[in-house]
N, C-alpha and C. Protein backbone atom coordinates (compact mmCIF):
# COMPACT_ATOMS: atom_id res chain seq x y z
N UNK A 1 16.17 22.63 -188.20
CA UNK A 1 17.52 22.60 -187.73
C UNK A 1 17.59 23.36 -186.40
N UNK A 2 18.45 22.81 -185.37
CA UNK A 2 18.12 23.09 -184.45
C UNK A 2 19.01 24.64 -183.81
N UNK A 3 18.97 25.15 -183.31
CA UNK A 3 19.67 26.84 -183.29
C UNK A 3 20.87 26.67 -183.04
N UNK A 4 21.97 26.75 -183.67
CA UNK A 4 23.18 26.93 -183.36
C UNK A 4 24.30 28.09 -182.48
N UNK A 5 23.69 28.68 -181.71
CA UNK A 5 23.84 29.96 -180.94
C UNK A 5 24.78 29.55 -179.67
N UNK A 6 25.95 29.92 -179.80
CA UNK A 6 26.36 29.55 -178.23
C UNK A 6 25.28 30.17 -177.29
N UNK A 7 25.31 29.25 -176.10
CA UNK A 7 25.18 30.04 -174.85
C UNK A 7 25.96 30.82 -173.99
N UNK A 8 25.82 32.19 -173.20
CA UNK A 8 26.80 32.56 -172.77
C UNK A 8 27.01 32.07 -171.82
N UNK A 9 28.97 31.65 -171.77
CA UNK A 9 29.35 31.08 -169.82
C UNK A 9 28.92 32.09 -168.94
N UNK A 10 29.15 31.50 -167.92
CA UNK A 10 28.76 32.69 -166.71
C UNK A 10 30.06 33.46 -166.72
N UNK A 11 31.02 33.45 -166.89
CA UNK A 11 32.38 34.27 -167.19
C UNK A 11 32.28 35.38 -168.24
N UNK A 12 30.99 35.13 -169.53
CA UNK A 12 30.94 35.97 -169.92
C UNK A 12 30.04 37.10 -169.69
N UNK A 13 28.82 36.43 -168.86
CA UNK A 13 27.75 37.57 -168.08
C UNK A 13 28.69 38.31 -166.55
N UNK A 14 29.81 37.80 -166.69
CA UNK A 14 30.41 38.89 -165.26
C UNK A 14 30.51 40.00 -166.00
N UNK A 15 31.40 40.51 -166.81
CA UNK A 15 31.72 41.85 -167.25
C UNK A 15 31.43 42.23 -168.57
N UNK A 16 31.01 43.43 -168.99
CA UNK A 16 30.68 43.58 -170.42
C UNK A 16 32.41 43.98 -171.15
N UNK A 17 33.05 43.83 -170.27
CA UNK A 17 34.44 44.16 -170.53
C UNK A 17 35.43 42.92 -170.75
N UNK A 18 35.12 41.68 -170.17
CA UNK A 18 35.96 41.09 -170.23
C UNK A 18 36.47 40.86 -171.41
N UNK A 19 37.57 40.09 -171.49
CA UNK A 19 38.44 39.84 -172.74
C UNK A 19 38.71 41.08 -173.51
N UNK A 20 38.27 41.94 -173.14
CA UNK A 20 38.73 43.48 -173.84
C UNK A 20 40.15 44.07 -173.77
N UNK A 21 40.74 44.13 -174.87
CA UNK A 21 42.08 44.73 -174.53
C UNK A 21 41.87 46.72 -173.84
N UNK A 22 42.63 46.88 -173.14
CA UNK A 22 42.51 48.40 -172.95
C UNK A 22 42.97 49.18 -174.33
N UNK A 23 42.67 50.36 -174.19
CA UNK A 23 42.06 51.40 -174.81
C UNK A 23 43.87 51.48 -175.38
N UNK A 24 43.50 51.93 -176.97
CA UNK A 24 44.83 52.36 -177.74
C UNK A 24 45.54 53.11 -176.88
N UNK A 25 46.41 53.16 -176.51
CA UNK A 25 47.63 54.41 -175.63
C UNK A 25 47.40 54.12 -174.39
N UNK A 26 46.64 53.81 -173.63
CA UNK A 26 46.30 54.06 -172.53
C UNK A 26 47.30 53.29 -171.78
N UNK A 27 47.56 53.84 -170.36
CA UNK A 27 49.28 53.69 -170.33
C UNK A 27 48.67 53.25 -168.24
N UNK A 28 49.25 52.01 -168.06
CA UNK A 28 48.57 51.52 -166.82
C UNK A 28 49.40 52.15 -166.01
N UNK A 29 48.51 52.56 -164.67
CA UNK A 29 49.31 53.04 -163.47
C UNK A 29 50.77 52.63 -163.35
N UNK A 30 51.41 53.19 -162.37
CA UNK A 30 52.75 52.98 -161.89
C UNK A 30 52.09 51.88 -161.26
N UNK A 31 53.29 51.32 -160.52
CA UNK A 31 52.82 50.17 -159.10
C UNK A 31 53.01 51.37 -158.15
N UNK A 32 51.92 50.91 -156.91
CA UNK A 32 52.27 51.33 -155.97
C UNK A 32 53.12 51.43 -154.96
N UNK A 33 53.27 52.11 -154.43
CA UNK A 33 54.33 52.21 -153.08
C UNK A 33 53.85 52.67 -151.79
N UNK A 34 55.21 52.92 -151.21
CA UNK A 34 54.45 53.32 -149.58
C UNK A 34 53.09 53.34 -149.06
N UNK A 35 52.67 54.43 -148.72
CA UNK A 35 51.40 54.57 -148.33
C UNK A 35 50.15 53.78 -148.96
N UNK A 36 50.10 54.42 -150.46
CA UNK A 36 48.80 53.67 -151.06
C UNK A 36 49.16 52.06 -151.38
N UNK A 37 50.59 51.32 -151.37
CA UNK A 37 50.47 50.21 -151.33
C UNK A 37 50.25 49.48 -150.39
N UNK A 38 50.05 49.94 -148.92
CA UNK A 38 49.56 49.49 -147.52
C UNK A 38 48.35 49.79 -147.60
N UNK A 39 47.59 50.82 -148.16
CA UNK A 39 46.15 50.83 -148.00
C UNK A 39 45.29 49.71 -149.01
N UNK A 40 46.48 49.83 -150.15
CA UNK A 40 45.51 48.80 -151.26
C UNK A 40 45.70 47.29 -150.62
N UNK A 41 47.02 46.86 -150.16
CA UNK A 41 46.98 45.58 -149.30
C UNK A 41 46.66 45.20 -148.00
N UNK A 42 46.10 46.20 -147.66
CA UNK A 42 45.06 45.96 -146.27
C UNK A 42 44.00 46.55 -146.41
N UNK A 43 43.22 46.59 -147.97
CA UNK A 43 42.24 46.60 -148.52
C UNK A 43 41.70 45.28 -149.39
N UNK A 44 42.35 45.01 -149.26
CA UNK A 44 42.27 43.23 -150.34
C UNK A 44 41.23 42.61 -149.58
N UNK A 45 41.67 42.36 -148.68
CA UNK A 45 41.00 41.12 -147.93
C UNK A 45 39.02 41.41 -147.98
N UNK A 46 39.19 42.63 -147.77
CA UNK A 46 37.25 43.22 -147.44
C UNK A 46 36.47 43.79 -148.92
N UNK A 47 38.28 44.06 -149.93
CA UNK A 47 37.16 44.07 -151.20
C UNK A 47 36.61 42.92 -151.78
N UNK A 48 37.53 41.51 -151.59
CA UNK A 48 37.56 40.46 -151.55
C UNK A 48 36.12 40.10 -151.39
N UNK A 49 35.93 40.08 -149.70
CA UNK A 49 34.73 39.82 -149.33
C UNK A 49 33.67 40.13 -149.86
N UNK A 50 33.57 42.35 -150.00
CA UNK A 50 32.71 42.44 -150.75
C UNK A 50 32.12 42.07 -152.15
N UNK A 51 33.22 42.20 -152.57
CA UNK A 51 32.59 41.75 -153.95
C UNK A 51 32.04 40.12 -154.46
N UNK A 52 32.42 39.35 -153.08
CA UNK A 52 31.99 38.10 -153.37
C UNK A 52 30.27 37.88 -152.57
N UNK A 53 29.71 38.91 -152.07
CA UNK A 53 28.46 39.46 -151.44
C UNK A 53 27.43 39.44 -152.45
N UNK A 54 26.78 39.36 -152.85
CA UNK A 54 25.40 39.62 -153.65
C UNK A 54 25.36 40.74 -154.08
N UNK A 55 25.09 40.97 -155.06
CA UNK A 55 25.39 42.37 -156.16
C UNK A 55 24.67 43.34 -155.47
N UNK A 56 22.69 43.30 -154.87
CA UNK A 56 22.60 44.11 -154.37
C UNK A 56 22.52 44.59 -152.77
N UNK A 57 23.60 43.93 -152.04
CA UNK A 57 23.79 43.73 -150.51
C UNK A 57 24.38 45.48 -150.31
N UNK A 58 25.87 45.94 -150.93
CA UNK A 58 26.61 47.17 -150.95
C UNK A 58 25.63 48.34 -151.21
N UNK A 59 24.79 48.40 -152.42
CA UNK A 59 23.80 49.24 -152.77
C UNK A 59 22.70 49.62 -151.84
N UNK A 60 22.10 48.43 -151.21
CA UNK A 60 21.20 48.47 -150.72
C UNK A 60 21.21 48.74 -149.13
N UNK A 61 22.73 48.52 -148.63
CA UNK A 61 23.38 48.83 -147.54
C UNK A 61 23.51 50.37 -147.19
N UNK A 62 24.30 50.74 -148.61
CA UNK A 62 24.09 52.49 -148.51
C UNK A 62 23.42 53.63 -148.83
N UNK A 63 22.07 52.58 -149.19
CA UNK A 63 20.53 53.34 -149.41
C UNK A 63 20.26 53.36 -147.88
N UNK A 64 20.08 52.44 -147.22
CA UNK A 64 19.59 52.45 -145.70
C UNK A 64 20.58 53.31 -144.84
N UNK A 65 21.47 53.22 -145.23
CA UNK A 65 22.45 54.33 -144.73
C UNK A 65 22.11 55.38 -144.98
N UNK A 66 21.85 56.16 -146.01
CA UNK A 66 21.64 57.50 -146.44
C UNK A 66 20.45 57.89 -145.64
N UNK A 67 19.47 56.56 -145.70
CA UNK A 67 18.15 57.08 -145.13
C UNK A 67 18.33 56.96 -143.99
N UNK A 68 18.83 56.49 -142.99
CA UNK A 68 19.07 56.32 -141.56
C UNK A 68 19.83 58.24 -141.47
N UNK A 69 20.50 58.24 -142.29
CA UNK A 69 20.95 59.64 -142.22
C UNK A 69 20.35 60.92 -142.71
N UNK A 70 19.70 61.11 -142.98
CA UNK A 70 18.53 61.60 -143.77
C UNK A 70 17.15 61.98 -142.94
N UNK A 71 16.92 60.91 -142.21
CA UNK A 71 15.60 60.81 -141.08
C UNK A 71 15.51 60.15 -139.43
N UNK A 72 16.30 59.88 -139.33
CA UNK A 72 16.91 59.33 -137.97
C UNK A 72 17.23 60.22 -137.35
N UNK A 73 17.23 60.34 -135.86
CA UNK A 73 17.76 61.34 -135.06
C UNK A 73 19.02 61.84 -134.84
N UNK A 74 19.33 62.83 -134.53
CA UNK A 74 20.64 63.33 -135.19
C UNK A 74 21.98 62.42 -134.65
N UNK A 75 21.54 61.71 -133.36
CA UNK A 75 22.80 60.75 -132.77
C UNK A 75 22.96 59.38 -133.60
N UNK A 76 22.02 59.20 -134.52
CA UNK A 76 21.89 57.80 -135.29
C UNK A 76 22.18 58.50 -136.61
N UNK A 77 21.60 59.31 -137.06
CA UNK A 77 22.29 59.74 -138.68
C UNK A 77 23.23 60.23 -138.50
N UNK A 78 24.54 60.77 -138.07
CA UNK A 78 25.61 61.30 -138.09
C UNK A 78 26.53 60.18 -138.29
N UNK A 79 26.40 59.09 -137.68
CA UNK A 79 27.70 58.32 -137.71
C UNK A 79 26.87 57.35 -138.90
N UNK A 80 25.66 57.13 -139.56
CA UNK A 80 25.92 56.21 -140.43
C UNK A 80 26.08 57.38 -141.60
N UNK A 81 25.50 58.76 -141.69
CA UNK A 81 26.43 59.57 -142.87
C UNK A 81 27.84 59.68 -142.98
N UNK A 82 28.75 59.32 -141.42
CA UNK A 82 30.01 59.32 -141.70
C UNK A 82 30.60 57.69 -142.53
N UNK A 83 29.96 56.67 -142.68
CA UNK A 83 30.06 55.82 -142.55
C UNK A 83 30.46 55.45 -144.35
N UNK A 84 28.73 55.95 -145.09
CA UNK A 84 28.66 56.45 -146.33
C UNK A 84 29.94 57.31 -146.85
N UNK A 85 30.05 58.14 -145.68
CA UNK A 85 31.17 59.14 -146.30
C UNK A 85 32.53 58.48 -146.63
N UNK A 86 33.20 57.89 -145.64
CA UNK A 86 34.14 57.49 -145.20
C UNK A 86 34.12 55.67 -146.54
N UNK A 87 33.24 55.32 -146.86
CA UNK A 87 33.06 54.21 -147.47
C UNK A 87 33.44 54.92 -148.93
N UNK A 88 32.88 55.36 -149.20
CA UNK A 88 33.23 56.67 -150.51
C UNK A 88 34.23 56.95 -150.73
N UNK A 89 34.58 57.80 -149.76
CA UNK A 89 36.19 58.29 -149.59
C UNK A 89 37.35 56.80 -149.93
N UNK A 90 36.99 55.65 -149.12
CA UNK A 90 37.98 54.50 -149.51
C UNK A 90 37.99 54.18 -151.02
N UNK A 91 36.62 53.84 -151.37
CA UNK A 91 36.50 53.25 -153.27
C UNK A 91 37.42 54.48 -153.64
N UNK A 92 37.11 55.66 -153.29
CA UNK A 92 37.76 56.51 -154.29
C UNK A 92 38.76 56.63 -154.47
N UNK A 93 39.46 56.78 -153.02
CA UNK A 93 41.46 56.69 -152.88
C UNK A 93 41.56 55.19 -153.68
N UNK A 94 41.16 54.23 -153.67
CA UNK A 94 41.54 53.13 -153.86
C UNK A 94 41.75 53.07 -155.57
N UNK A 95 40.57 53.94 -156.57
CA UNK A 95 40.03 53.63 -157.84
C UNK A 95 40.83 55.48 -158.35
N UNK A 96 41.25 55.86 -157.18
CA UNK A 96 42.13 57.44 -158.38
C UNK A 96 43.04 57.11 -159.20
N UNK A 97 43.63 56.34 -159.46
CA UNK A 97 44.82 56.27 -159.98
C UNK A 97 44.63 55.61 -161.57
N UNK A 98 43.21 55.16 -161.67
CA UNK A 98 42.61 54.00 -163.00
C UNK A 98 41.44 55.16 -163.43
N UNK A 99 41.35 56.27 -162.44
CA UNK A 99 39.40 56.04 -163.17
C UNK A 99 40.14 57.86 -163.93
N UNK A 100 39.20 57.94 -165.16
CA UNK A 100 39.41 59.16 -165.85
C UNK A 100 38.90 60.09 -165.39
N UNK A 101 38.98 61.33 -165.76
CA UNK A 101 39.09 62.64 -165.02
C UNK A 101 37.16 63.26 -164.49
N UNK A 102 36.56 62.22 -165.67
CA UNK A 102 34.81 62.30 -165.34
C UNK A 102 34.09 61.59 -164.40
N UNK A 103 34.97 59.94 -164.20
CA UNK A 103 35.30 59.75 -162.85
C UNK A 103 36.03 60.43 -161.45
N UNK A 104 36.34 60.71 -161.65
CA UNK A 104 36.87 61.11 -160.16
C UNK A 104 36.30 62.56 -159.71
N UNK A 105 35.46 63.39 -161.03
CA UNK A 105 34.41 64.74 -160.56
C UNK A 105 33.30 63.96 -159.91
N UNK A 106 33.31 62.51 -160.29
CA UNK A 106 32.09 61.93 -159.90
C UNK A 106 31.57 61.77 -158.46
N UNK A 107 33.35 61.02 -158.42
CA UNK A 107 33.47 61.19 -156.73
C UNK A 107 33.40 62.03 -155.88
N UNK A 108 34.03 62.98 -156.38
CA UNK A 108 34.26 64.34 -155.55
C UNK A 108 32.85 65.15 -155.65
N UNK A 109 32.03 64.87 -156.31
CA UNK A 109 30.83 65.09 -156.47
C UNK A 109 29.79 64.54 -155.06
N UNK A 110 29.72 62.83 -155.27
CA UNK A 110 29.55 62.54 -154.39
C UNK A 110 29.71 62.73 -152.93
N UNK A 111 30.86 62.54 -152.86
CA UNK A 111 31.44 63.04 -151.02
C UNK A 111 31.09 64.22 -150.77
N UNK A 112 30.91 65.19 -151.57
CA UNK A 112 30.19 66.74 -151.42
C UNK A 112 28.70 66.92 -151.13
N UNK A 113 28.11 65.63 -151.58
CA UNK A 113 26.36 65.60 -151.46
C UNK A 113 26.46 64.86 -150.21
N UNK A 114 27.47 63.66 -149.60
CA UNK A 114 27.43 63.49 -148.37
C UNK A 114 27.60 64.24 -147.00
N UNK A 115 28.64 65.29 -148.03
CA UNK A 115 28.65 65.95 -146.67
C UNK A 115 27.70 67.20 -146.52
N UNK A 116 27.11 67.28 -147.75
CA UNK A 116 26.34 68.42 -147.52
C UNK A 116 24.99 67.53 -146.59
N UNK A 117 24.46 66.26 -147.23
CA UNK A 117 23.39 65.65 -146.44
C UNK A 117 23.71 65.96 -145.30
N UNK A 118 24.98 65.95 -144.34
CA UNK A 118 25.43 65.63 -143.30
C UNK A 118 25.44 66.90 -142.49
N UNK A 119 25.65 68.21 -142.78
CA UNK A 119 25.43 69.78 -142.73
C UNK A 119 23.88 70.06 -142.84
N UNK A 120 23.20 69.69 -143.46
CA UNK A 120 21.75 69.83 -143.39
C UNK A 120 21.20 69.32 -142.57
N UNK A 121 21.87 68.19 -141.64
CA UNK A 121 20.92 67.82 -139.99
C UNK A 121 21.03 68.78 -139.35
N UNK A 122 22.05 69.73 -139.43
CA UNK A 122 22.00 70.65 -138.49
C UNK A 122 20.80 71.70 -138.46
């Protein structure tokens, strides 16, 4: 008899989350306003883009970044560590308002090792 196993759609290899209801209580952001609703809608368009990029294009973008900053001369690593930095800094303003409190040490974690990379050319 021959295996009766669905195959998975490709809708279901996007997220290990999908079709998941959120978490008992968990209570969704406000909507935005002023400020962060101009940054999140003149953020659309390039998360858009990115995320329609090859999974490892972003990753592999800000590995060469780090290392351009890292070993490059100090007029070439400064602006691609600001670059990293400043790329960081956006996901994060963009993802504070959803991500839990172990998220966002994560971040602030991060941008602290950038800028410390960035203090150590000196």
């Amino acid at each position: 008899m021959a295996d009766q196993r669905r195959k998975p759609d490709r809708d279901d290899r996007r997220s290990p989350h999908a079709g998941r209801s959120p978490k008992a209580g968990a209570v969704p952001p406000p909507p935005s306003t002023g400020n962060r609703k101009q940054v999140e809608d003149t953020s659309r368009p390039l998360l858009v883009r990115l995320s329609s990029m090859p999974r490892l294009v972003v990753p592999f973008g800000t590995l060469v970044l780090v290392a351009l900053g890292l070993f490059a001369p100090l007029p070439i690593a400064l602006p691609a560590l600001a670059l990293v930095f400043f790329f960081f800094a956006w996901i994060a303003y963009l993802s504070w308002p959803v991500v839990p409190t172990g998220g966002k040490v994560l971040r602030g974690v991060m941008l602290g090792l950038v800028l410390a990379m960035a203090v150590s050319r000196f």
